[in-house]
Protein backbone atom coordinates (compact mmCIF):
# COMPACT_ATOMS: atom_id res chain seq x y z
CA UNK A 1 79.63 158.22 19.91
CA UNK A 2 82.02 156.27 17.46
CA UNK A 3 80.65 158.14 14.82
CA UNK A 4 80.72 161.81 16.51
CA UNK A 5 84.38 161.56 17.84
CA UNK A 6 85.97 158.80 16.80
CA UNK A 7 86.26 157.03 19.98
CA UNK A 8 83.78 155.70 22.64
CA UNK A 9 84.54 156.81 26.35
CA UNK A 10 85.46 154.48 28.59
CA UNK A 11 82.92 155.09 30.98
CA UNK A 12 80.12 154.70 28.49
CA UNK A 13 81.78 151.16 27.62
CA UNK A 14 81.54 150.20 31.41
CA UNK A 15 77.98 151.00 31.70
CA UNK A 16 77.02 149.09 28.37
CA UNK A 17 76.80 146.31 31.28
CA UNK A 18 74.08 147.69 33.10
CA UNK A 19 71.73 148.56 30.34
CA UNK A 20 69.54 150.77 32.78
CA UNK A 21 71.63 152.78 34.26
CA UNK A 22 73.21 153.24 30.50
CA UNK A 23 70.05 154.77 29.24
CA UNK A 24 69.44 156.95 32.85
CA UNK A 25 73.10 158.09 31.90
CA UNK A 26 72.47 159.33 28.58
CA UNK A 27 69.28 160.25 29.06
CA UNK A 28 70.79 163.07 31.63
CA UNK A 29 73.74 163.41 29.45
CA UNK A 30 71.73 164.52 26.28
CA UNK A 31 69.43 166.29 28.42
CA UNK A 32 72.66 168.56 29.17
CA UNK A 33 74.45 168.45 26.42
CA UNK A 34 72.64 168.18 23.19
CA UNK A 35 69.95 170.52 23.63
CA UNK A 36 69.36 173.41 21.84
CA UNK A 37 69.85 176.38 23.85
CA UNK A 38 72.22 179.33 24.45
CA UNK A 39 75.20 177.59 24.32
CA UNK A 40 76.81 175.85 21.50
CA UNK A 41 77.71 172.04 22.11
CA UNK A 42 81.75 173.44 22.06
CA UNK A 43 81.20 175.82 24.68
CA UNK A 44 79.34 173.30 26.68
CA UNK A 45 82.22 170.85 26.17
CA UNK A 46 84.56 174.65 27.55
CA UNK A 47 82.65 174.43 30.44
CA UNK A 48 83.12 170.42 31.02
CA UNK A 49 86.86 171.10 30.31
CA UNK A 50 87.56 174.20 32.76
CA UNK A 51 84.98 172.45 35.80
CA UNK A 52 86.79 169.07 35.47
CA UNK A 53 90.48 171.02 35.74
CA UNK A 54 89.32 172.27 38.61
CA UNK A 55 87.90 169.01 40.13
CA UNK A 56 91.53 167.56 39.09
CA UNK A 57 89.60 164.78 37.17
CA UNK A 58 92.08 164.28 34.53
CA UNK A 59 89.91 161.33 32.96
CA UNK A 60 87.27 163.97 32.01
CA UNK A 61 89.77 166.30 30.87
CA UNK A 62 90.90 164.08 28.54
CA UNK A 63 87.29 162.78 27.22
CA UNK A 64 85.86 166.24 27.17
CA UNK A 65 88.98 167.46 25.35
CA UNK A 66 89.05 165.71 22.80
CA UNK A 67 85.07 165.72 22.00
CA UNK A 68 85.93 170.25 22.31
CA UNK A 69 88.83 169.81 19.94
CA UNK A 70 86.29 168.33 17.35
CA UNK A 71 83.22 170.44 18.25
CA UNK A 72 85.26 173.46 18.24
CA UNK A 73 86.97 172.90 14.94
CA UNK A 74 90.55 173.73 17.37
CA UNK A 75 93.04 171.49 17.92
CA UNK A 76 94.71 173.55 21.36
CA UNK A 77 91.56 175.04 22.49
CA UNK A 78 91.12 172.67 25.16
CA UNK A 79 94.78 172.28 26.13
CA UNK A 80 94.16 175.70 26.76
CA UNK A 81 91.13 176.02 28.73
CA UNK A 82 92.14 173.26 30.96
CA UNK A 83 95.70 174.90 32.18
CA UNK A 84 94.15 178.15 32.56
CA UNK A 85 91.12 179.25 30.52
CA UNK A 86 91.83 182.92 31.75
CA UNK A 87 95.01 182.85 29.12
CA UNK A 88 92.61 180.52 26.15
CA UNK A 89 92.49 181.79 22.85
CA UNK A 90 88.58 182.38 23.50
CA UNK A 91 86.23 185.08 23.16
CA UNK A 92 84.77 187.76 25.58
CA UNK A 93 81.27 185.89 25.75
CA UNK A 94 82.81 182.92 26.62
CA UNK A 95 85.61 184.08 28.92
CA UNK A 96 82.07 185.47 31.00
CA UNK A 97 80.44 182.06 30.39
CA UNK A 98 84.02 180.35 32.08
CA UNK A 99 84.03 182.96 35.11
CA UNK A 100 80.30 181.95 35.44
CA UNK A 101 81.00 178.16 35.28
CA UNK A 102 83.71 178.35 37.56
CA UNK A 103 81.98 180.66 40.27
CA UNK A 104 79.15 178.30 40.53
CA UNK A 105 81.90 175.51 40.48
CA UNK A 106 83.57 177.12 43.30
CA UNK A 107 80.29 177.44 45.61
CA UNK A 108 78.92 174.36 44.70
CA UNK A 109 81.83 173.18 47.69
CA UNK A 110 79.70 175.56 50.38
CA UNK A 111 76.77 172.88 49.93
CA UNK A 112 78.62 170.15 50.49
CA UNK A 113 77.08 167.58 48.36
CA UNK A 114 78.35 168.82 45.12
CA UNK A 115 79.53 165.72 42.52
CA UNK A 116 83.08 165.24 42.37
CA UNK A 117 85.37 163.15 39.86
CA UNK A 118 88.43 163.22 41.72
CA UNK A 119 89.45 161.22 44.08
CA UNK A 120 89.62 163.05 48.05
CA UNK A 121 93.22 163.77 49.17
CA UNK A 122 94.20 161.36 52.44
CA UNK A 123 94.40 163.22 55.46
């Protein structure tokens, strides 16, 4: 990770103490993120960036960020896309990959047992 982006999240330092759960994390982490598919690894970091604005999780904003401003050869793109990718320098294909992202983001609520970074408001 040192290598790739010049800086190793903290989260991936924390679980460096529990050496199985390390490798369970990567192993799911790669599996989603490094595979060859449709997507390039920049516009899977987009949709990281845009879900995690809306989650409020300002810790994976800032990780994710700065792994898309590397992968996407742009230093603003994910300044951008996590104030409001409707207004990101981006193109059509992945303005319809954000909309996608961020409808399935949005139901994901209805099921109620959707991950979420952020901590719950108090009531």
């Amino acid at each position: 990770m040192q290598e790739k982006s010049g800086f190793i999240p903290n989260v991936f330092l924390t679980l460096a103490y529990r050496p199985d759960e390390f490798r369970a994390f990567f192993a799911y982490h790669d599996a989603l993120m490094e595979k060859d598919g449709g997507l390039t690894k920049a516009e899977r970091e987009m949709i990281v960036v845009a879900t995690s604005s809306a989650n409020q999780c300002l810790y994976c904003v800032i990780a994710h960020g700065a792994i898309l401003r590397i992968r996407a050869k742009n230093p603003q793109i994910s300044d951008q896309i996590a104030v409001n990718y409707l207004k990101a320098d981006i193109t059509p294909r992945q303005r319809a990959m954000l909309d996608y992202a961020m409808k399935v983001h949005r139901g994901a609520r209805h099921f109620g047992s959707g991950f979420q970074c952020r901590r719950q408001p108090r009531v």
